[in-house]
N, C-alpha and C. Protein backbone atom coordinates (compact mmCIF):
# COMPACT_ATOMS: atom_id res chain seq x y z
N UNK A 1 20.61 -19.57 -19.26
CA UNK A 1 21.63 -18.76 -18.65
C UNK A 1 21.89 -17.50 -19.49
N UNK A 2 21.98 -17.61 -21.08
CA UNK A 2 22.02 -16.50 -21.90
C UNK A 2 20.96 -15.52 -21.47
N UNK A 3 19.64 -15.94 -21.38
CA UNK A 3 18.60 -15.18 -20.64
C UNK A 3 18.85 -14.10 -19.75
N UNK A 4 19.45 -15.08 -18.66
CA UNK A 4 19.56 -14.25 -17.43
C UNK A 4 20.51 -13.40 -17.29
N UNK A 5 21.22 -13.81 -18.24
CA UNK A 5 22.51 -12.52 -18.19
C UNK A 5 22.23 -10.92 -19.39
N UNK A 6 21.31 -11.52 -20.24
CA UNK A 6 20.44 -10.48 -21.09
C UNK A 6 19.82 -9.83 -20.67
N UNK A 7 18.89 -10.45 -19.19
CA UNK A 7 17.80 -9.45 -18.70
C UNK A 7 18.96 -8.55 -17.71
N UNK A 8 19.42 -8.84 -17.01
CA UNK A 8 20.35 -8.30 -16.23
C UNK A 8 21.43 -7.34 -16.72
N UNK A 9 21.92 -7.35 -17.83
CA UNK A 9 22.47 -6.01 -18.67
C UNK A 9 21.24 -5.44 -18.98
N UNK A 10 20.35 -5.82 -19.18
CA UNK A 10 19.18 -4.62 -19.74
C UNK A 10 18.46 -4.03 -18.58
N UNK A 11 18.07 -4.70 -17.47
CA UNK A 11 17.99 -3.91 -16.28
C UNK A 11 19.03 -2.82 -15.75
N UNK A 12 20.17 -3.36 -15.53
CA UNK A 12 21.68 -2.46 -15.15
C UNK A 12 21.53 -1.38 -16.30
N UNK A 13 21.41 -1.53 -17.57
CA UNK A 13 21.36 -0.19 -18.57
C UNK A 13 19.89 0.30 -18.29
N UNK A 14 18.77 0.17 -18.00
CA UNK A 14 17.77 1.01 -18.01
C UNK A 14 17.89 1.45 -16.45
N UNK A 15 18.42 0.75 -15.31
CA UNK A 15 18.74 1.87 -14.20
C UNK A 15 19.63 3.01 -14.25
N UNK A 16 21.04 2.31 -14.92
CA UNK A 16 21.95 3.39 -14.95
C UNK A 16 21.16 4.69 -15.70
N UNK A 17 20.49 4.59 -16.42
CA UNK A 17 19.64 5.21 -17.92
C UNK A 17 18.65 6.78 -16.85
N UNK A 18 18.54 5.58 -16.05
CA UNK A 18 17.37 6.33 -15.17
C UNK A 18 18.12 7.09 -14.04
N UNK A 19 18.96 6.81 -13.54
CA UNK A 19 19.80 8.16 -12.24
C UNK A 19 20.88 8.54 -13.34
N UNK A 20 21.15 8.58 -14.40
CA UNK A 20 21.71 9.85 -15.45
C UNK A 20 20.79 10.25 -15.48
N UNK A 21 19.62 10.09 -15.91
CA UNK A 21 18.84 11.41 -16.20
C UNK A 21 17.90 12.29 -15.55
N UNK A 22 17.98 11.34 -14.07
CA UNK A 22 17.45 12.81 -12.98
C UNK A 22 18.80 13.11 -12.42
N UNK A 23 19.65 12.78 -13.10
CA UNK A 23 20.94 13.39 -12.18
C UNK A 23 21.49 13.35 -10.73
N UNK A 24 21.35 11.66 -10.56
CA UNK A 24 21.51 10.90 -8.86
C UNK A 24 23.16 10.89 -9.46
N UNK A 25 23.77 10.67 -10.44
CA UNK A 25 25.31 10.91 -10.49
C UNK A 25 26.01 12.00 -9.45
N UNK A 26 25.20 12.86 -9.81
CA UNK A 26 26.13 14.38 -8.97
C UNK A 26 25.83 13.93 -7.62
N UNK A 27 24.71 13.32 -6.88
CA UNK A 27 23.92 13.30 -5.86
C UNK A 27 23.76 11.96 -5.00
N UNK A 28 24.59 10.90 -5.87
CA UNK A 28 24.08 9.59 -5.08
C UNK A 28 24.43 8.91 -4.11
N UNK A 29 25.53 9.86 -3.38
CA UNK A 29 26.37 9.68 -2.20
C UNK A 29 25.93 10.18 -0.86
N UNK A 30 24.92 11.33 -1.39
CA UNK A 30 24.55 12.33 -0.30
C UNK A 30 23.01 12.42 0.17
N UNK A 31 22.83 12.76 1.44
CA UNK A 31 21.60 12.73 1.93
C UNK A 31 20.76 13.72 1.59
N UNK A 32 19.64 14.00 1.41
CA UNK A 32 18.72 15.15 1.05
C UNK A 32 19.14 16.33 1.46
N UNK A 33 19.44 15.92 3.28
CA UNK A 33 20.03 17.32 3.49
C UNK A 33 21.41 17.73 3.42
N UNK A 34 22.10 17.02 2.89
CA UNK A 34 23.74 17.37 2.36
C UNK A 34 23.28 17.94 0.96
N UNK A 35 22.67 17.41 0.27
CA UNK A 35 21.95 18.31 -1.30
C UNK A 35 21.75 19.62 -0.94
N UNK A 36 20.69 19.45 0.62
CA UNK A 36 20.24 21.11 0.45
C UNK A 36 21.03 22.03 0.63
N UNK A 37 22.28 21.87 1.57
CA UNK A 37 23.28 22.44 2.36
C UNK A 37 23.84 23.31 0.61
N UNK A 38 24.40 21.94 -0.40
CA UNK A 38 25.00 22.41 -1.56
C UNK A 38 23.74 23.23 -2.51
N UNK A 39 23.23 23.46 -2.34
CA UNK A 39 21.81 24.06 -3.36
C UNK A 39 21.92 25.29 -2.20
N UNK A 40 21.51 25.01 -1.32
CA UNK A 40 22.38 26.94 -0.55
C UNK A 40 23.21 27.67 -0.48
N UNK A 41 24.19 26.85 -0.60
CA UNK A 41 25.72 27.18 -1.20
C UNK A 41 25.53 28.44 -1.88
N UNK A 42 24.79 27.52 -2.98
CA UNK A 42 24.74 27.55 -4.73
C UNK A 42 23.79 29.01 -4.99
N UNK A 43 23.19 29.28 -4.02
CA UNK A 43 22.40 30.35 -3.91
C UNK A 43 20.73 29.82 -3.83
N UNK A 44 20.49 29.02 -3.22
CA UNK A 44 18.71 28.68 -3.32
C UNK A 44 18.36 29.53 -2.33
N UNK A 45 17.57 29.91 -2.48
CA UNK A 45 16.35 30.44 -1.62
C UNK A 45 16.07 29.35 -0.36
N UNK A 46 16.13 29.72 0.75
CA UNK A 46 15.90 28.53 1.91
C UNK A 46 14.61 28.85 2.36
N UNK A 47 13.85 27.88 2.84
CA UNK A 47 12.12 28.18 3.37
C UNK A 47 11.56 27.57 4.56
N UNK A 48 12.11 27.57 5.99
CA UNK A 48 10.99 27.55 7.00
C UNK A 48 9.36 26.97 6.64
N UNK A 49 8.83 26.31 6.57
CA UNK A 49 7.61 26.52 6.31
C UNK A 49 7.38 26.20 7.29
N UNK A 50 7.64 25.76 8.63
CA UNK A 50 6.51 25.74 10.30
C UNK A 50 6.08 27.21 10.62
N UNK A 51 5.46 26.70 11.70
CA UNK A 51 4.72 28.13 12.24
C UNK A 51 5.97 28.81 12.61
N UNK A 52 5.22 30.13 12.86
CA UNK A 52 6.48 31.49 13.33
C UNK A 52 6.82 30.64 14.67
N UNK A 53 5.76 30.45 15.43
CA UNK A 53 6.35 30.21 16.71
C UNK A 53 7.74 29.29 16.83
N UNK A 54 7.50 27.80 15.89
CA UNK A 54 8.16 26.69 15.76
C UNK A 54 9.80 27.69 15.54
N UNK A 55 9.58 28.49 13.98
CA UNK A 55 10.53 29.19 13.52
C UNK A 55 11.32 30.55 14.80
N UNK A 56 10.97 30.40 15.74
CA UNK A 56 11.32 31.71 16.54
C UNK A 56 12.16 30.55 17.91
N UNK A 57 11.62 29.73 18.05
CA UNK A 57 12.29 28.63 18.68
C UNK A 57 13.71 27.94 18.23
N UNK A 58 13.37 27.71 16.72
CA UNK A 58 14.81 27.37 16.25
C UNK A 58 15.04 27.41 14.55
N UNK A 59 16.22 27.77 14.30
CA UNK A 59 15.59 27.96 13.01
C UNK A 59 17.55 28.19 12.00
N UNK A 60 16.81 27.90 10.56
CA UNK A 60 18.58 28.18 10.00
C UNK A 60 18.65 29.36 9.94
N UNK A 61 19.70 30.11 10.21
CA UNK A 61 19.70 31.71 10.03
C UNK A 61 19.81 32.32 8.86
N UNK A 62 19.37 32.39 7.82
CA UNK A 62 18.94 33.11 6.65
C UNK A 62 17.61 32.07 6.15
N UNK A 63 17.07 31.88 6.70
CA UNK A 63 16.03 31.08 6.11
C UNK A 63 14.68 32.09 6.43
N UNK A 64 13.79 31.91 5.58
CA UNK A 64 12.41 32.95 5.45
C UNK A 64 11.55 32.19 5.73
N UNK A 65 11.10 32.67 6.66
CA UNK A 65 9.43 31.78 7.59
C UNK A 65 8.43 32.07 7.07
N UNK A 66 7.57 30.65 5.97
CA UNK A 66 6.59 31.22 5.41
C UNK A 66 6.08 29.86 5.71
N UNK A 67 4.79 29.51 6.42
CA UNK A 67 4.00 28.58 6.79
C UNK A 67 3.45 27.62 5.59
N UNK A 68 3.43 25.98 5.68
CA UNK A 68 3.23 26.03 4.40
C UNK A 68 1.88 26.37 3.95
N UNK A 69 0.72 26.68 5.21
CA UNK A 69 -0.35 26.97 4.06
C UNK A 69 -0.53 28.18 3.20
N UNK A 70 0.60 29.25 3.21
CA UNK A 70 0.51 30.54 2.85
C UNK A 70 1.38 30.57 1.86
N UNK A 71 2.20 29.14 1.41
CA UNK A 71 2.90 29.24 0.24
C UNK A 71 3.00 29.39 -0.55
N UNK A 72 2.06 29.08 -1.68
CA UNK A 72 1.94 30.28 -2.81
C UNK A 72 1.91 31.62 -2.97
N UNK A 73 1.12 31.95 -1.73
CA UNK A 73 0.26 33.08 -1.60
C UNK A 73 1.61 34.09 -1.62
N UNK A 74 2.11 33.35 -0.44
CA UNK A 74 3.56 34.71 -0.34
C UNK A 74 4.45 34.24 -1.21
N UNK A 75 5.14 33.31 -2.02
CA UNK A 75 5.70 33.64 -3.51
C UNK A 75 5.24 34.54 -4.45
N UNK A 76 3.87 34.31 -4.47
CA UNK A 76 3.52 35.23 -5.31
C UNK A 76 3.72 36.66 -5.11
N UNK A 77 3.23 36.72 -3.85
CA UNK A 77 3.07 38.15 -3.40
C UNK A 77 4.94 38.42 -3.22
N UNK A 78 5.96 38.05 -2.53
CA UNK A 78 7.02 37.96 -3.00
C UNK A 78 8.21 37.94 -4.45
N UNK A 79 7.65 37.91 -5.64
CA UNK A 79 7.46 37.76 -6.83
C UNK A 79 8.54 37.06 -7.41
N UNK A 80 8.70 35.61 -6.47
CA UNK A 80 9.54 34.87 -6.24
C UNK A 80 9.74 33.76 -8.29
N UNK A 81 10.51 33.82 -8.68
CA UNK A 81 10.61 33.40 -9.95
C UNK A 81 9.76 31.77 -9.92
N UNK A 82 9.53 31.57 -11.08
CA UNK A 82 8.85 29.84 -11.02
C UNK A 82 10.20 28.89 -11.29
N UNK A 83 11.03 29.19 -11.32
CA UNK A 83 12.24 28.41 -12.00
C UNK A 83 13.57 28.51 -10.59
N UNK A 84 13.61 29.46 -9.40
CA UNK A 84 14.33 29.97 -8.74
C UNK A 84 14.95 28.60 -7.76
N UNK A 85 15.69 28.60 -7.50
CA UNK A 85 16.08 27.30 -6.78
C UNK A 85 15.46 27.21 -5.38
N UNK A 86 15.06 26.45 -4.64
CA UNK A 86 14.42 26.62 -3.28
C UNK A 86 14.55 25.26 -2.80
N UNK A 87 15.37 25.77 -1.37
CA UNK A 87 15.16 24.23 -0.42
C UNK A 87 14.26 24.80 0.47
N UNK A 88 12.96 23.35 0.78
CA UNK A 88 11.96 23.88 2.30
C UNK A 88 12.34 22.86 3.12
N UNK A 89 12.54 23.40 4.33
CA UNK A 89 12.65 22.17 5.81
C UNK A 89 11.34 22.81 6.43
N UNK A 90 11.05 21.62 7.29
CA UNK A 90 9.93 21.95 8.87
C UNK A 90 10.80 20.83 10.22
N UNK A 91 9.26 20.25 10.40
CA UNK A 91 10.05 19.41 11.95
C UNK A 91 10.58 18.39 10.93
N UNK A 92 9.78 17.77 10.29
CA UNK A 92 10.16 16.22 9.90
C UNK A 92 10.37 16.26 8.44
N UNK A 93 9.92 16.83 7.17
CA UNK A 93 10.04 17.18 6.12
C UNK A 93 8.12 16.80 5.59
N UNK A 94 7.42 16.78 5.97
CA UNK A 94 5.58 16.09 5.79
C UNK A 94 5.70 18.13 5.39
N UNK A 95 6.11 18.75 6.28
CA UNK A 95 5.14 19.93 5.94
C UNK A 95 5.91 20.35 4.21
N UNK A 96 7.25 20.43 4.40
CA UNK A 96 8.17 20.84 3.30
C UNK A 96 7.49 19.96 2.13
N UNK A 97 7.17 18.96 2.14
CA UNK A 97 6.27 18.03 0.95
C UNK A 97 5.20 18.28 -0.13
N UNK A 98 4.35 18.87 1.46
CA UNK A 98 3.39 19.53 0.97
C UNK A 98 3.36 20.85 0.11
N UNK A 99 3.96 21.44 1.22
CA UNK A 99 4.42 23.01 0.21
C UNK A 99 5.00 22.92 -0.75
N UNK A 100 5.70 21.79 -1.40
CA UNK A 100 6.12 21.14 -2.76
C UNK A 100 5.27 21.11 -3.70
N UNK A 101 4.79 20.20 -3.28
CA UNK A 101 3.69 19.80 -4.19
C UNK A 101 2.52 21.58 -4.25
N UNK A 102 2.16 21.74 -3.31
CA UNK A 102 1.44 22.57 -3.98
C UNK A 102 2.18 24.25 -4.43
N UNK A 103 3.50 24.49 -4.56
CA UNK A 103 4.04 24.80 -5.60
C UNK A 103 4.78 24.55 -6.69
N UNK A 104 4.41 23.09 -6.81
CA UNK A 104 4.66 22.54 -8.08
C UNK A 104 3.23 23.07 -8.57
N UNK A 105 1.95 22.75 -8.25
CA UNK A 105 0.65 23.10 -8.79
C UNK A 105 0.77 24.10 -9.22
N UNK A 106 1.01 25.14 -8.73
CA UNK A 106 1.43 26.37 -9.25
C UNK A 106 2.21 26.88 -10.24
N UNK A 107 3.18 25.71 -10.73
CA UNK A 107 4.19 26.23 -11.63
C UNK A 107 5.31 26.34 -10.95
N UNK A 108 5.70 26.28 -10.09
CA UNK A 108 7.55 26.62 -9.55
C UNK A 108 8.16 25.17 -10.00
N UNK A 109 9.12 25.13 -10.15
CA UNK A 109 9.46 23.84 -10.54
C UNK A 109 11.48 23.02 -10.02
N UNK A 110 11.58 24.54 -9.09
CA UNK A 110 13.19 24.09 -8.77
C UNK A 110 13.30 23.95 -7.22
N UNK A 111 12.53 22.63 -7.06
CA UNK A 111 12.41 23.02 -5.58
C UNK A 111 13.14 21.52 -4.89
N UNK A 112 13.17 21.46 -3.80
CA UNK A 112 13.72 20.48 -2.76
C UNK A 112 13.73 20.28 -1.67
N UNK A 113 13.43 18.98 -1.08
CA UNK A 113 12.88 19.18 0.42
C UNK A 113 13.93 18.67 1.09
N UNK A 114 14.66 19.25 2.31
CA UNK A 114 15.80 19.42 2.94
C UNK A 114 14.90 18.34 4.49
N UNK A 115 14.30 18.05 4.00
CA UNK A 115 13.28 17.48 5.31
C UNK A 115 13.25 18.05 6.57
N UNK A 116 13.38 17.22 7.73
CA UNK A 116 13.59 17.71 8.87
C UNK A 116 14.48 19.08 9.53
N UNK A 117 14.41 19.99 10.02
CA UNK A 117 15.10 20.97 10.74
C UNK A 117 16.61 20.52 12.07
N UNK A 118 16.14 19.28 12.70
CA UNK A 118 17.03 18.81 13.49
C UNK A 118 18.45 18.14 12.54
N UNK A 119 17.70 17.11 11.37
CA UNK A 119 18.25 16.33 10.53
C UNK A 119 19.12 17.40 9.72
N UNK A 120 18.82 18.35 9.10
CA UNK A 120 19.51 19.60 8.11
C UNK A 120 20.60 19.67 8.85
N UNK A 121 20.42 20.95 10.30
CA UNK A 121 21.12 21.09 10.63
C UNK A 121 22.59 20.09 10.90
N UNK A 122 22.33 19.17 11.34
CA UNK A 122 23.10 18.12 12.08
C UNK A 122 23.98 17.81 10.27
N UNK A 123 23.24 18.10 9.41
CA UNK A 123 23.98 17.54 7.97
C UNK A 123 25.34 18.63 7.85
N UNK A 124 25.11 19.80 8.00
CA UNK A 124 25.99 21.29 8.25
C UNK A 124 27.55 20.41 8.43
N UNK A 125 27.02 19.74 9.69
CA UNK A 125 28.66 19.64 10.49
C UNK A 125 29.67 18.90 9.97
């Protein structure tokens, strides 16, 4: 019984250990897209990555339509900081993922996926 109550404080301290230090404290109440809503607030950069068409159909109104396969390409060419805060939505959040990851490859490193476009919005209200 001493056991089980040893492993179990040492689990409970290496979880707590672990959301202090990606910082799920500030965050562990709220949905991805209630994060992104506050990270726009806050001043992030917001990112469209569906097609124009998708983006001309419906879209958040200050958000910049950049597809994700052209995502580096136009940060760069944009001369968008590697450190700058950025939430990406699409339909479902698969495209916003991607464009993650491959500007993480790149070096950007303050980014967040707000997932879905229907789901974001609906977080707003």
């Amino acid at each position: 019984m001493k056991i089980f109550f040893s492993l179990l404080i040492l689990t409970t301290s290496l979880f707590s250990s672990i959301v202090f230090a990606h910082g799920g404290e500030d965050h562990k109440h709220l949905t991805r897209e209630q994060v992104a809503w506050e990270k726009s607030a806050q001043g992030a950069l917001v990112i469209d990555v569906r097609t124009a068409q998708e983006y001309g159909e419906e879209n958040i109104k200050y958000a910049l339509n950049i597809p994700y396969k052209q995502i580096v390409k136009q940060f760069k060419s944009l001369e968008i900081r590697k450190d700058r805060p950025v939430v990406l939505y699409c339909r479902s959040g698969n495209r916003a993922g991607k464009a993650i990851m491959m500007l993480r490859k790149a070096g950007y490193t303050n980014l967040h996926n707000a997932g879905g476009i229907t789901a974001f919005i609906a977080a707003k209200k």
